[in-house]
N, C-alpha and C. Protein backbone atom coordinates (compact mmCIF):
# COMPACT_ATOMS: atom_id res chain seq x y z
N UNK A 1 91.69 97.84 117.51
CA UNK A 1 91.43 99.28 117.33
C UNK A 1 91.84 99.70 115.92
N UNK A 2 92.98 99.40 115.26
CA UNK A 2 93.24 99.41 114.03
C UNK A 2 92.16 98.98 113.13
N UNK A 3 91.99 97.96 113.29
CA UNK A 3 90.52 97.46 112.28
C UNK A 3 89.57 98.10 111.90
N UNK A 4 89.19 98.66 113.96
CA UNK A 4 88.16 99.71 113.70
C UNK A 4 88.15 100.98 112.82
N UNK A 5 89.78 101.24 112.84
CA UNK A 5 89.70 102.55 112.09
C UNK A 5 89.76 102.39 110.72
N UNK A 6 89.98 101.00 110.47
CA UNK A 6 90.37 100.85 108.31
C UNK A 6 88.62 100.46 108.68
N UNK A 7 87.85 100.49 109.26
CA UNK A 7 86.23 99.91 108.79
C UNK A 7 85.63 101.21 108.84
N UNK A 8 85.52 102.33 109.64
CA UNK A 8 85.37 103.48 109.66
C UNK A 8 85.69 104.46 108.64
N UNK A 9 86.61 104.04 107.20
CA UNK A 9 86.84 104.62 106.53
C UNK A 9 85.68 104.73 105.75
N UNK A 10 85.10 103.47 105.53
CA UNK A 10 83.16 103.46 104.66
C UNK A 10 82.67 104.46 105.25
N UNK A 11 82.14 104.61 103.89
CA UNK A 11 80.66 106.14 104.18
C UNK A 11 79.97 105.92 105.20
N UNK A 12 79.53 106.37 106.49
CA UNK A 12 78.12 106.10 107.22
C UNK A 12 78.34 105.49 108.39
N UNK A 13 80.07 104.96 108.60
CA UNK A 13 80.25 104.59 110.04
C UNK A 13 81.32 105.45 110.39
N UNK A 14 80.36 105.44 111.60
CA UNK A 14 81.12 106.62 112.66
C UNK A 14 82.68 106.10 113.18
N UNK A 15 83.34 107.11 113.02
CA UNK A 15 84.86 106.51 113.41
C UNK A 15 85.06 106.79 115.08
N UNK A 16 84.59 107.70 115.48
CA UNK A 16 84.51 107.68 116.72
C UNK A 16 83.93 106.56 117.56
N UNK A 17 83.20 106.16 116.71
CA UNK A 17 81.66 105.42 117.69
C UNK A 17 82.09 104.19 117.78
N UNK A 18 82.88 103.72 116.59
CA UNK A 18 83.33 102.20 116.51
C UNK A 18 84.81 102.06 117.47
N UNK A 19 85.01 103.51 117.40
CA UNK A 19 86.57 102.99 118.38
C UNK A 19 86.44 103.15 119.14
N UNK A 20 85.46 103.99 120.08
CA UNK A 20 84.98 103.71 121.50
C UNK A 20 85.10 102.33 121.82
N UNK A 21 84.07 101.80 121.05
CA UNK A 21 83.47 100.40 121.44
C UNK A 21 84.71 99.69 121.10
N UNK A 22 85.31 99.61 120.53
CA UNK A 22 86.44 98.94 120.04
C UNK A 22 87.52 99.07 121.53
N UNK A 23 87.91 100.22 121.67
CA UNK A 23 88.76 100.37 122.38
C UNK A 23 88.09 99.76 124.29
N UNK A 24 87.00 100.11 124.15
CA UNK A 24 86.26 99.77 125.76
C UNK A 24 86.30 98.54 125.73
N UNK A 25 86.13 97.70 124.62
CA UNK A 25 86.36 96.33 124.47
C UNK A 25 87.63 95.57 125.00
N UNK A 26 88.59 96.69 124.80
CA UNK A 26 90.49 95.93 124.62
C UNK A 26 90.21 96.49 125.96
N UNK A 27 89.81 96.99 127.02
CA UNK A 27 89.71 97.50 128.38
C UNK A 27 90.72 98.67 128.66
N UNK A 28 90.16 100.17 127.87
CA UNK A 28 90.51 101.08 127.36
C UNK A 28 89.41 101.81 127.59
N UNK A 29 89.99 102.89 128.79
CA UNK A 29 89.01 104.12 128.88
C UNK A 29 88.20 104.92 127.80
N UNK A 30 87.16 105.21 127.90
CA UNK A 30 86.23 106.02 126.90
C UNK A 30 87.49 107.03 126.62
N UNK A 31 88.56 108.38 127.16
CA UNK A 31 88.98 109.21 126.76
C UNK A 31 90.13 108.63 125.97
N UNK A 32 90.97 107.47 126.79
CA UNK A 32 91.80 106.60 125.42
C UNK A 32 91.27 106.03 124.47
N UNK A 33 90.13 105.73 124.61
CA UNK A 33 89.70 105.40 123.03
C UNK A 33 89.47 106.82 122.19
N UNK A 34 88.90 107.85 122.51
CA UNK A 34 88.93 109.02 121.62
C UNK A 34 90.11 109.39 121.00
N UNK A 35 91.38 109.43 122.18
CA UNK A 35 92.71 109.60 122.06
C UNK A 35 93.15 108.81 120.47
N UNK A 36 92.79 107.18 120.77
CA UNK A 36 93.56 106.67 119.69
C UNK A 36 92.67 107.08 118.24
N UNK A 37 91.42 107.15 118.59
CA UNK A 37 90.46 107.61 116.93
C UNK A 37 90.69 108.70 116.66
N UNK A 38 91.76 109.85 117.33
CA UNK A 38 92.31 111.24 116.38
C UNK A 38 93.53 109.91 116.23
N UNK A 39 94.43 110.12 116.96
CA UNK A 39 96.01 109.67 116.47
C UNK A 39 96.45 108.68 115.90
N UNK A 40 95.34 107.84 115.70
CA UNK A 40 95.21 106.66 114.47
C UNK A 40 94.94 106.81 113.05
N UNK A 41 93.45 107.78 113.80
CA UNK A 41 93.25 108.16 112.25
C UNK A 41 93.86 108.70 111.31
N UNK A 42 95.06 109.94 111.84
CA UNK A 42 96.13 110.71 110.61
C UNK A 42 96.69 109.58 109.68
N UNK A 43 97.21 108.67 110.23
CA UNK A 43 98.31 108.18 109.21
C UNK A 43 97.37 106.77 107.78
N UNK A 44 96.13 106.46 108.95
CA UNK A 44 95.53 105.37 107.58
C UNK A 44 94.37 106.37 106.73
N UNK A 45 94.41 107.51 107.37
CA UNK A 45 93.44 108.21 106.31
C UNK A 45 94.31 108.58 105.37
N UNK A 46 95.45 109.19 105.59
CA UNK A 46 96.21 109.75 104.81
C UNK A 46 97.02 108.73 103.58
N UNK A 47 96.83 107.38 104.19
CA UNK A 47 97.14 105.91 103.22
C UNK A 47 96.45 105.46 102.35
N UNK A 48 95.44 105.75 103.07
CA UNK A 48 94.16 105.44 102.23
C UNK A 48 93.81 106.56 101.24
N UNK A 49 93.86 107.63 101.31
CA UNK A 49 93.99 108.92 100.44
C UNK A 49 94.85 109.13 99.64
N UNK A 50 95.78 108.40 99.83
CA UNK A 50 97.49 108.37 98.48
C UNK A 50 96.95 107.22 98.03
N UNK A 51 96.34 106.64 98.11
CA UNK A 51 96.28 104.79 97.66
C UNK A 51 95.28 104.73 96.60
N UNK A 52 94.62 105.80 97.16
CA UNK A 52 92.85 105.91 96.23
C UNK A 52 93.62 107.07 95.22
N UNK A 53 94.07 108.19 95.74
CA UNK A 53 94.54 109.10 94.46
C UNK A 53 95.40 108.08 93.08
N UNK A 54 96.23 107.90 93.67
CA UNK A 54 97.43 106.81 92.92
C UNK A 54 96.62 106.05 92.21
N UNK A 55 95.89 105.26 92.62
CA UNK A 55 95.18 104.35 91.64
C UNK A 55 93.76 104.94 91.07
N UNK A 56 93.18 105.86 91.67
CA UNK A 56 92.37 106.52 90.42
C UNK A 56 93.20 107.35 88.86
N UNK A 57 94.59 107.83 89.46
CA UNK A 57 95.48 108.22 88.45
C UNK A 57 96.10 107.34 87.75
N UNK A 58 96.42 106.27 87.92
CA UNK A 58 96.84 105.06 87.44
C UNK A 58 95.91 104.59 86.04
N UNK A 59 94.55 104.73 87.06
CA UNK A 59 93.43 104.02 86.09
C UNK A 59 93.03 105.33 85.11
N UNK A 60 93.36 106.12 85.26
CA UNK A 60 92.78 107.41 84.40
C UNK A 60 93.50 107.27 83.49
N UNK A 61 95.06 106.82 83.27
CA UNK A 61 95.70 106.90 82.21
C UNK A 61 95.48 106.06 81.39
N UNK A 62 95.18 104.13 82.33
CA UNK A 62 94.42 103.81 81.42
C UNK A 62 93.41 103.64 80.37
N UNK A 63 92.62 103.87 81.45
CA UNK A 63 91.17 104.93 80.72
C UNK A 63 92.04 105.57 79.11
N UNK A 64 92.34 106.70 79.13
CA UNK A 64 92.97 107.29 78.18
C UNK A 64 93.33 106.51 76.83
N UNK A 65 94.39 105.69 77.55
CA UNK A 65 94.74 104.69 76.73
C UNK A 65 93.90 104.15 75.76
N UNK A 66 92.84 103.26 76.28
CA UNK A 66 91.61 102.61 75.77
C UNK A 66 90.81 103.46 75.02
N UNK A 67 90.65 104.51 75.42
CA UNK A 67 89.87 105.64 74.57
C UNK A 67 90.45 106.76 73.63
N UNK A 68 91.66 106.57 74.08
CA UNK A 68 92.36 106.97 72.45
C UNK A 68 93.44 106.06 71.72
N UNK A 69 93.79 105.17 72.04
CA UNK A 69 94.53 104.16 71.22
C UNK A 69 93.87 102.86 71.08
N UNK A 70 93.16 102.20 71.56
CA UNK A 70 92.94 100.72 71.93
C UNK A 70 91.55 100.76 70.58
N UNK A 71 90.69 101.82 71.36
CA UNK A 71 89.58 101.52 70.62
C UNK A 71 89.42 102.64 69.01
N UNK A 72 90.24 103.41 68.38
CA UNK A 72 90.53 103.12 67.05
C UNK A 72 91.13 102.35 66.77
N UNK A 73 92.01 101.50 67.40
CA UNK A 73 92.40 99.96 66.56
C UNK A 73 91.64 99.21 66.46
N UNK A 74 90.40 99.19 67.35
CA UNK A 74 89.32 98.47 67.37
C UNK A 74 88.66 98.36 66.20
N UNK A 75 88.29 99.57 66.26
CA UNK A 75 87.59 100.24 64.78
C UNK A 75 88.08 99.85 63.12
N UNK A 76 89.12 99.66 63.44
CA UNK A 76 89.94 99.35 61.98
C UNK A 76 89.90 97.96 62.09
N UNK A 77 89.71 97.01 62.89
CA UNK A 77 89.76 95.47 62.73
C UNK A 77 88.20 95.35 63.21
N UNK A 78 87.00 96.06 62.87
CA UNK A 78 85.97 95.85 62.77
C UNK A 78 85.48 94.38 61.82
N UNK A 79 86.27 94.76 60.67
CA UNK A 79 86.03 94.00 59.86
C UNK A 79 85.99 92.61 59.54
N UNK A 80 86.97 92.08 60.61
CA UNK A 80 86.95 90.93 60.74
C UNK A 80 85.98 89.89 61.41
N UNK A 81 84.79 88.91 61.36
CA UNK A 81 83.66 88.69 61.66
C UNK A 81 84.01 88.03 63.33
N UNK A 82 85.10 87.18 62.77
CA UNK A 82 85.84 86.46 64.31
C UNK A 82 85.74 87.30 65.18
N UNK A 83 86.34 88.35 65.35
CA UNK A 83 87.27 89.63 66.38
C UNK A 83 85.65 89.71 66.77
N UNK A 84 84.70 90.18 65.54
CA UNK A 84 83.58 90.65 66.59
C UNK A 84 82.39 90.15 67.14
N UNK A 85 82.49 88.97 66.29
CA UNK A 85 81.74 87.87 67.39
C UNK A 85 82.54 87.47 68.93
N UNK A 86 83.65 87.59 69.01
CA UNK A 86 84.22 87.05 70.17
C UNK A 86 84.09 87.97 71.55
N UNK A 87 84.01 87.27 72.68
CA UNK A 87 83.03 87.75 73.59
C UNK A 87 83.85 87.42 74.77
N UNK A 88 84.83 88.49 75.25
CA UNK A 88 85.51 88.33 76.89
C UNK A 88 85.29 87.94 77.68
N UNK A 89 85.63 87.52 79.01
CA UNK A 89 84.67 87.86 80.35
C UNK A 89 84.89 88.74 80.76
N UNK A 90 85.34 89.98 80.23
CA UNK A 90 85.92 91.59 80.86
C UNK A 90 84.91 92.18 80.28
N UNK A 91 84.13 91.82 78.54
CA UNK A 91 83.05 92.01 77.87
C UNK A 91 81.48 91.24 78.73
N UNK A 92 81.17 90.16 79.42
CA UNK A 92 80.75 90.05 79.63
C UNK A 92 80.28 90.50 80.92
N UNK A 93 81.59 90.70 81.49
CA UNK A 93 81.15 91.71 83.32
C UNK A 93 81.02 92.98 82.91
N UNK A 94 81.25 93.34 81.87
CA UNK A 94 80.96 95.33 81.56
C UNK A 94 79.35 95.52 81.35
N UNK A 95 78.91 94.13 80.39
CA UNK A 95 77.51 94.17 79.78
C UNK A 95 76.97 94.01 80.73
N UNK A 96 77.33 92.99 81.76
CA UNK A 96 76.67 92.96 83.23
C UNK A 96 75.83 93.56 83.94
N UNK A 97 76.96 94.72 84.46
CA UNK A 97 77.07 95.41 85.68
C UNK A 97 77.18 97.16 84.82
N UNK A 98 77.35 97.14 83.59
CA UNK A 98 77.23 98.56 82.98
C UNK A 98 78.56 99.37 84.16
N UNK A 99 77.93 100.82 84.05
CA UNK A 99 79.48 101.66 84.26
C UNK A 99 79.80 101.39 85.95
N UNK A 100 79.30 100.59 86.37
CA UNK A 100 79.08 99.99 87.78
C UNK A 100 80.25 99.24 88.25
N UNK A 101 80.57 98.49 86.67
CA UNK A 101 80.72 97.47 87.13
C UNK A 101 82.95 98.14 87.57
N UNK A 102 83.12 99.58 87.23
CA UNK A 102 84.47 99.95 87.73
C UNK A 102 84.53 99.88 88.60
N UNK A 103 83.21 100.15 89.84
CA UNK A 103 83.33 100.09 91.09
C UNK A 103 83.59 99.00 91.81
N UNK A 104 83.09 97.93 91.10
CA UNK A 104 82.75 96.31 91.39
C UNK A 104 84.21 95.68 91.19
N UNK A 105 84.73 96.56 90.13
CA UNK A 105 85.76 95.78 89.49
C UNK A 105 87.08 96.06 90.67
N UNK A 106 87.36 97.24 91.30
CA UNK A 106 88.07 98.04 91.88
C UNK A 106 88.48 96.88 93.29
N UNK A 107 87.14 96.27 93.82
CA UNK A 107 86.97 95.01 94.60
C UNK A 107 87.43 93.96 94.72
N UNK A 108 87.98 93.82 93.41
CA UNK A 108 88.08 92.56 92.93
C UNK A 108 89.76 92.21 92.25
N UNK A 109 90.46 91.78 93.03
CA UNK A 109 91.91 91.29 92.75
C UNK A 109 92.55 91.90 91.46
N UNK A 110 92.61 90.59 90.54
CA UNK A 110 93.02 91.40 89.18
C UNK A 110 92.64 92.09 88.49
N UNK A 111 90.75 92.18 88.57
CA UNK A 111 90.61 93.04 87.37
C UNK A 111 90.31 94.11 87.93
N UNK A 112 91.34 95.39 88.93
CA UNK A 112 91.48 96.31 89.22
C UNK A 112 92.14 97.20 88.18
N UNK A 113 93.11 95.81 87.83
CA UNK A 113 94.17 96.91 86.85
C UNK A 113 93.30 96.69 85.23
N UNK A 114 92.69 95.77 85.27
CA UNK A 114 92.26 95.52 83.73
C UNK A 114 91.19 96.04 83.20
N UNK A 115 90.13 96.87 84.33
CA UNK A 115 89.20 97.20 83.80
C UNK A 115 89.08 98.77 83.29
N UNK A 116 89.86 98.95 83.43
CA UNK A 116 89.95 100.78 82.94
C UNK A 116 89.92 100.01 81.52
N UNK A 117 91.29 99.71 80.81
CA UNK A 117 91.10 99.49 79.26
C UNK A 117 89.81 99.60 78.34
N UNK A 118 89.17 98.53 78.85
CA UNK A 118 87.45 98.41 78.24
C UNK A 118 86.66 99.62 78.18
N UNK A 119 87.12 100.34 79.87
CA UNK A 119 86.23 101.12 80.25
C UNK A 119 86.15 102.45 79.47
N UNK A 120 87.78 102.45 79.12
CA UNK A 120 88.03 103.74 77.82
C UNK A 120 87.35 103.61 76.61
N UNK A 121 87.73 102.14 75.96
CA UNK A 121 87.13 101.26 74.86
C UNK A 121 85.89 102.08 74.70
N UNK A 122 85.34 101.34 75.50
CA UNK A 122 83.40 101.60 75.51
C UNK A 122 82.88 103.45 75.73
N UNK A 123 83.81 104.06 75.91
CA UNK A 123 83.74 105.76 76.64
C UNK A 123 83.22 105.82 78.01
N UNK A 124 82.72 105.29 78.65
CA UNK A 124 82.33 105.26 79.70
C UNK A 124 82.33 106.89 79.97
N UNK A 125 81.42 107.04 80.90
CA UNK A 125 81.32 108.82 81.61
C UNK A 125 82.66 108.87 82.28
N UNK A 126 83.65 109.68 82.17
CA UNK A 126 84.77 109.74 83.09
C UNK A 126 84.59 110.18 84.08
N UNK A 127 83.80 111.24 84.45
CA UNK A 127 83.59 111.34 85.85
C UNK A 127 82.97 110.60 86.84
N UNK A 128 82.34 109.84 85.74
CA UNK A 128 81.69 108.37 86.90
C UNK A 128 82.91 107.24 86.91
N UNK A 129 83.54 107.33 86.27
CA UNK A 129 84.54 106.54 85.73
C UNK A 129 85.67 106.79 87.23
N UNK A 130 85.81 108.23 87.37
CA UNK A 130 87.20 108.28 88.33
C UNK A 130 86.06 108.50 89.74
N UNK A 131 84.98 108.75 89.95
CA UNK A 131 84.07 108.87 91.14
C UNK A 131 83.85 107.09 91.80
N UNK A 132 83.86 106.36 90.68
CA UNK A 132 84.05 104.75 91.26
C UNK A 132 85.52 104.34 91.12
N UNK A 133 86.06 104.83 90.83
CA UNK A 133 87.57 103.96 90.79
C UNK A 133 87.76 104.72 92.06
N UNK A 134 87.57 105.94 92.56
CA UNK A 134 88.03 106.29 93.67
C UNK A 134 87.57 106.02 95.20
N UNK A 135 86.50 105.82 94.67
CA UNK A 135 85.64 104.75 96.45
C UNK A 135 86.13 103.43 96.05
N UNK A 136 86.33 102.69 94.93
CA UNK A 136 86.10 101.27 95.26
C UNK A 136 87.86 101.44 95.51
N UNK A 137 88.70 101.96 94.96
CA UNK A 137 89.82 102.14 95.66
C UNK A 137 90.11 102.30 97.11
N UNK A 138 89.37 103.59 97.44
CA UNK A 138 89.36 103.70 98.85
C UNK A 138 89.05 102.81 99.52
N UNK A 139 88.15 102.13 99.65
CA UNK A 139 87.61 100.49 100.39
C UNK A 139 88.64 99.87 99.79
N UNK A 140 89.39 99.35 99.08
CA UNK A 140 90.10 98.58 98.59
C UNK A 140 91.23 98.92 99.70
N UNK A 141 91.86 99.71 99.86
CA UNK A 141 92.82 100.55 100.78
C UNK A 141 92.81 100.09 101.88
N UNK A 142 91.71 100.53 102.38
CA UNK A 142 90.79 100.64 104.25
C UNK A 142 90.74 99.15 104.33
N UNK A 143 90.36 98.32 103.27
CA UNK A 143 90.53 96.56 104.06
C UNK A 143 91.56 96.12 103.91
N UNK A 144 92.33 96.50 103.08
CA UNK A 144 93.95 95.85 102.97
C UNK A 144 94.57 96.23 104.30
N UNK A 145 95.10 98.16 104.73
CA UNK A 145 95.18 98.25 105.81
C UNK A 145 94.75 97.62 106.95
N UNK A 146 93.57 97.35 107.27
CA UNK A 146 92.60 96.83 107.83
C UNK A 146 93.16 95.66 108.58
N UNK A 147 93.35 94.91 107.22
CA UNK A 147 93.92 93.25 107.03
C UNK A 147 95.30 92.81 107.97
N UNK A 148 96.18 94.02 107.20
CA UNK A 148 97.22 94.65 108.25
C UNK A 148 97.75 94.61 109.20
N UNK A 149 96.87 95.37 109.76
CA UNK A 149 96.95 95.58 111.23
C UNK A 149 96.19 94.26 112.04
N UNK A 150 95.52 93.89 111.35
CA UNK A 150 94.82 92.53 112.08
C UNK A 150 96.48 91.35 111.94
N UNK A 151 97.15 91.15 110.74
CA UNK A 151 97.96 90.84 110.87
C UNK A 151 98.91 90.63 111.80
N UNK A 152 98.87 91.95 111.99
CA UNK A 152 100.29 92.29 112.44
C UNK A 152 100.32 91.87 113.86
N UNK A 153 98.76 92.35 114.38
CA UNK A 153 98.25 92.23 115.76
C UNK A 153 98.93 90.92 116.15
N UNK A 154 98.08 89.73 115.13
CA UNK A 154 98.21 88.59 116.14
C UNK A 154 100.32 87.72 115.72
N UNK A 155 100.39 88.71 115.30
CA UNK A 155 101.93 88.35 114.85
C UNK A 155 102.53 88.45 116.36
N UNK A 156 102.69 89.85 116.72
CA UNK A 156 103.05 90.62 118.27
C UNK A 156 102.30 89.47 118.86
N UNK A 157 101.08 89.06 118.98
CA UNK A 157 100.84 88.49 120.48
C UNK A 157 101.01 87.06 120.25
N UNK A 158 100.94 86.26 118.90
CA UNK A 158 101.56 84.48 119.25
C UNK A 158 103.15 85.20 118.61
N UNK A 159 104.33 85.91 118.62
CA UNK A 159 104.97 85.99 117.83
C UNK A 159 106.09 84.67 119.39
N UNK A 160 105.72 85.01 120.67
CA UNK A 160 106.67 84.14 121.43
C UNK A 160 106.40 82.47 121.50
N UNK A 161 105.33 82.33 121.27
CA UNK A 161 104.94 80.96 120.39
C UNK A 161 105.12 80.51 119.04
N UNK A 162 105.28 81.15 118.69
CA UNK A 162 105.59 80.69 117.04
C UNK A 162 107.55 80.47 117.29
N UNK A 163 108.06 81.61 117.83
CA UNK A 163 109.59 81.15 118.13
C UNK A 163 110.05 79.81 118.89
N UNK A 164 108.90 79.26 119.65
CA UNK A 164 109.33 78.60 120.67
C UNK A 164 108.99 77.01 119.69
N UNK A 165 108.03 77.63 118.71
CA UNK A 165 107.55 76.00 118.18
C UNK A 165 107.81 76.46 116.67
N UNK A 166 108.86 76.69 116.79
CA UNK A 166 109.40 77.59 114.72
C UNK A 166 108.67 76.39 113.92
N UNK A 167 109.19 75.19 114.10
CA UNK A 167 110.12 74.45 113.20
C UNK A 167 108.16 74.19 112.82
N UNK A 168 107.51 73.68 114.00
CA UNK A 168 105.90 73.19 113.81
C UNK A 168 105.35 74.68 112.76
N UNK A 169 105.69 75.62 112.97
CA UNK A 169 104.95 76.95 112.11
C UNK A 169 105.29 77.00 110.69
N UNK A 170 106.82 76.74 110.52
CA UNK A 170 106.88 76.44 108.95
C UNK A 170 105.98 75.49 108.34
N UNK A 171 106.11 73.77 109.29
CA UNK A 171 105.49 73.06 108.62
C UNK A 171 103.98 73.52 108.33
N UNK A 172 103.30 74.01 109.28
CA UNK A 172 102.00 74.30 108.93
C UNK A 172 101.53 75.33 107.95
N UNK A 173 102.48 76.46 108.20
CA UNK A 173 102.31 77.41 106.92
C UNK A 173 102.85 76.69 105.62
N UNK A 174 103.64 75.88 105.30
CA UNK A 174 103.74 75.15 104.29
C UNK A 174 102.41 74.65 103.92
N UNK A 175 102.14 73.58 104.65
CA UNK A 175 100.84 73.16 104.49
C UNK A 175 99.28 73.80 103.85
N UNK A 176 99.18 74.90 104.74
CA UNK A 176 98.53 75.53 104.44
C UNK A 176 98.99 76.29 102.84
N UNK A 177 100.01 76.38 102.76
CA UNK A 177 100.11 77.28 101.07
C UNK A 177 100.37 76.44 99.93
N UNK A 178 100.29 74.84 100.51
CA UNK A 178 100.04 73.89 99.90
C UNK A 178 98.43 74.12 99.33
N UNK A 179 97.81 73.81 100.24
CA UNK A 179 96.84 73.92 100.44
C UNK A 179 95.48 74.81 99.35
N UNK A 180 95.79 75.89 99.48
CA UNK A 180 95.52 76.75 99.18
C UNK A 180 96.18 77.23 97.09
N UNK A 181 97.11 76.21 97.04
CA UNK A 181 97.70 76.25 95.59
C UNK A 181 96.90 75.40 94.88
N UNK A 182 96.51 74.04 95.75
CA UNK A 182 95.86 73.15 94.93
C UNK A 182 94.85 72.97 94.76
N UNK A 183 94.11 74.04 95.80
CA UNK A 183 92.43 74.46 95.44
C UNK A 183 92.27 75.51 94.39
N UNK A 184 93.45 76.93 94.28
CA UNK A 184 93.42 77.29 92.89
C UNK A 184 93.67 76.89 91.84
N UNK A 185 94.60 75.99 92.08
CA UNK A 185 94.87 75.01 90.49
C UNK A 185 93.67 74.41 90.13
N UNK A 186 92.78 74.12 90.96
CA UNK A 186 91.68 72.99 90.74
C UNK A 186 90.39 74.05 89.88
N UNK A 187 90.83 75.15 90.80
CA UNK A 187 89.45 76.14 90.31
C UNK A 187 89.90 76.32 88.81
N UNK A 188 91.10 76.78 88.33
CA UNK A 188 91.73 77.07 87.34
C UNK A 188 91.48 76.29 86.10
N UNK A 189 91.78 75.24 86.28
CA UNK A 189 91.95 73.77 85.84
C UNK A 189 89.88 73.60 85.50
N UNK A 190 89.27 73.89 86.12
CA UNK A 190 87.48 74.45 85.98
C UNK A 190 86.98 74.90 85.10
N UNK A 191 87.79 75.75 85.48
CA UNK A 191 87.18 77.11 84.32
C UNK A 191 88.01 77.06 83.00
N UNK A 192 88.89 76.40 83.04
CA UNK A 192 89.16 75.89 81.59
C UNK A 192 88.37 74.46 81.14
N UNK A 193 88.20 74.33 81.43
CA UNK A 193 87.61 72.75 80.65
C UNK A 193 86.14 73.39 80.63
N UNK A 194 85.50 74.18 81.09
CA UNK A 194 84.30 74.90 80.71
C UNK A 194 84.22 75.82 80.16
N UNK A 195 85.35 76.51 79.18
CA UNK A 195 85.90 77.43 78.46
C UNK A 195 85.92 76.33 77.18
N UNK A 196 86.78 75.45 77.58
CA UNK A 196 87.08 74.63 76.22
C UNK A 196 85.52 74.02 75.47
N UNK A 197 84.41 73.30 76.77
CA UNK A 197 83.20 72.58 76.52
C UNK A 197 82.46 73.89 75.40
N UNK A 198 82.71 75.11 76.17
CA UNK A 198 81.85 76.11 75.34
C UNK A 198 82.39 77.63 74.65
N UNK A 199 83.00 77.19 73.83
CA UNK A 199 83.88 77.87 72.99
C UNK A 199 83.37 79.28 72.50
């Protein structure tokens, strides 16, 4: 039911409609499912609404930044032929995806925090500027929450199995974050040697 309500935060799905079904699913009366889609909804809308403000304000200052400090320094090291032949991949996803690509970017792990800079750089429209940092925030919010509560869920229901077989759960979560280090190192380790091939 949690899920349902961080997926219901997107434009165009009904929050009622999904926690019906959601809730009739967990074998939960039609009026308890209405019940939980008001008294659920206060606290992740209201998370999701500090989460999206905060980081559209976050990114606005960056913004700022980029568009009044970053890019007259720009301007003054024009001159150098290196500096302006050289070509980012923060430059190459902007040329991309154009003023789009804040929304895209907002999606996307690290370059949440990195793409305002450019975005000042280049002037970007600010009101399109804080109108996508603030949905792709908001979705950014609503699946983390989301994530969450899916978490948390199956924490509560294997949490008397995982006590009973501790010692097997470390090893496997080890494993697994083994796992998972040496497929990013590998990706890492990729994209440099195809950085280096093409300079």
């Amino acid at each position: 039911i949690g899920i349902a309500q961080a997926i219901a935060i997107v434009p165009g799905i009904s929050r009622s409609g999904i926690t019906t079904v959601m809730g009739k699913s967990r074998g939960l009366s039609r009026e308890d499912s209405l019940k939980f889609s008001f008294l659920l909804s206060i606290p992740i809308i209201f998370s999701v609404l500090a989460g999206s403000i905060g980081g559209t304000f976050g990114s606005s200052i960056s913004y700022g930044i980029g568009k009044g400090i970053i890019a007259p320094l720009r301007m003054l090291k024009n001159n150098n032929s290196k500096n302006s032949k050289k070509r980012s991949r923060t430059g190459e996803f902007i040329n991309k995806y154009g003023e789009f690509s804040v929304f895209i970017a907002q999606l996307i792990g690290q370059t949440r925090t990195f793409i305002s800079y450019p975005a000042g750089v280049l002037k970007f429209n600010f009101k399109k500027f804080v109108l996508y940092t603030f949905l792709g925030s908001a979705i950014w919010c609503a699946l983390t929450l989301g994530l969450i509560t899916f978490i948390n869920g199956l924490w509560h229901k294997y949490k008397p199995l995982v006590e009973i077989h501790s010692g097997l759960a470390i090893i496997i979560l080890f494993t697994i974050i083994i796992f998972i280090s040496q497929i990013w190192i590998y990706i890492i380790s990729r994209r440099t040697k195809k950085d280096s091939k093409n300079p």
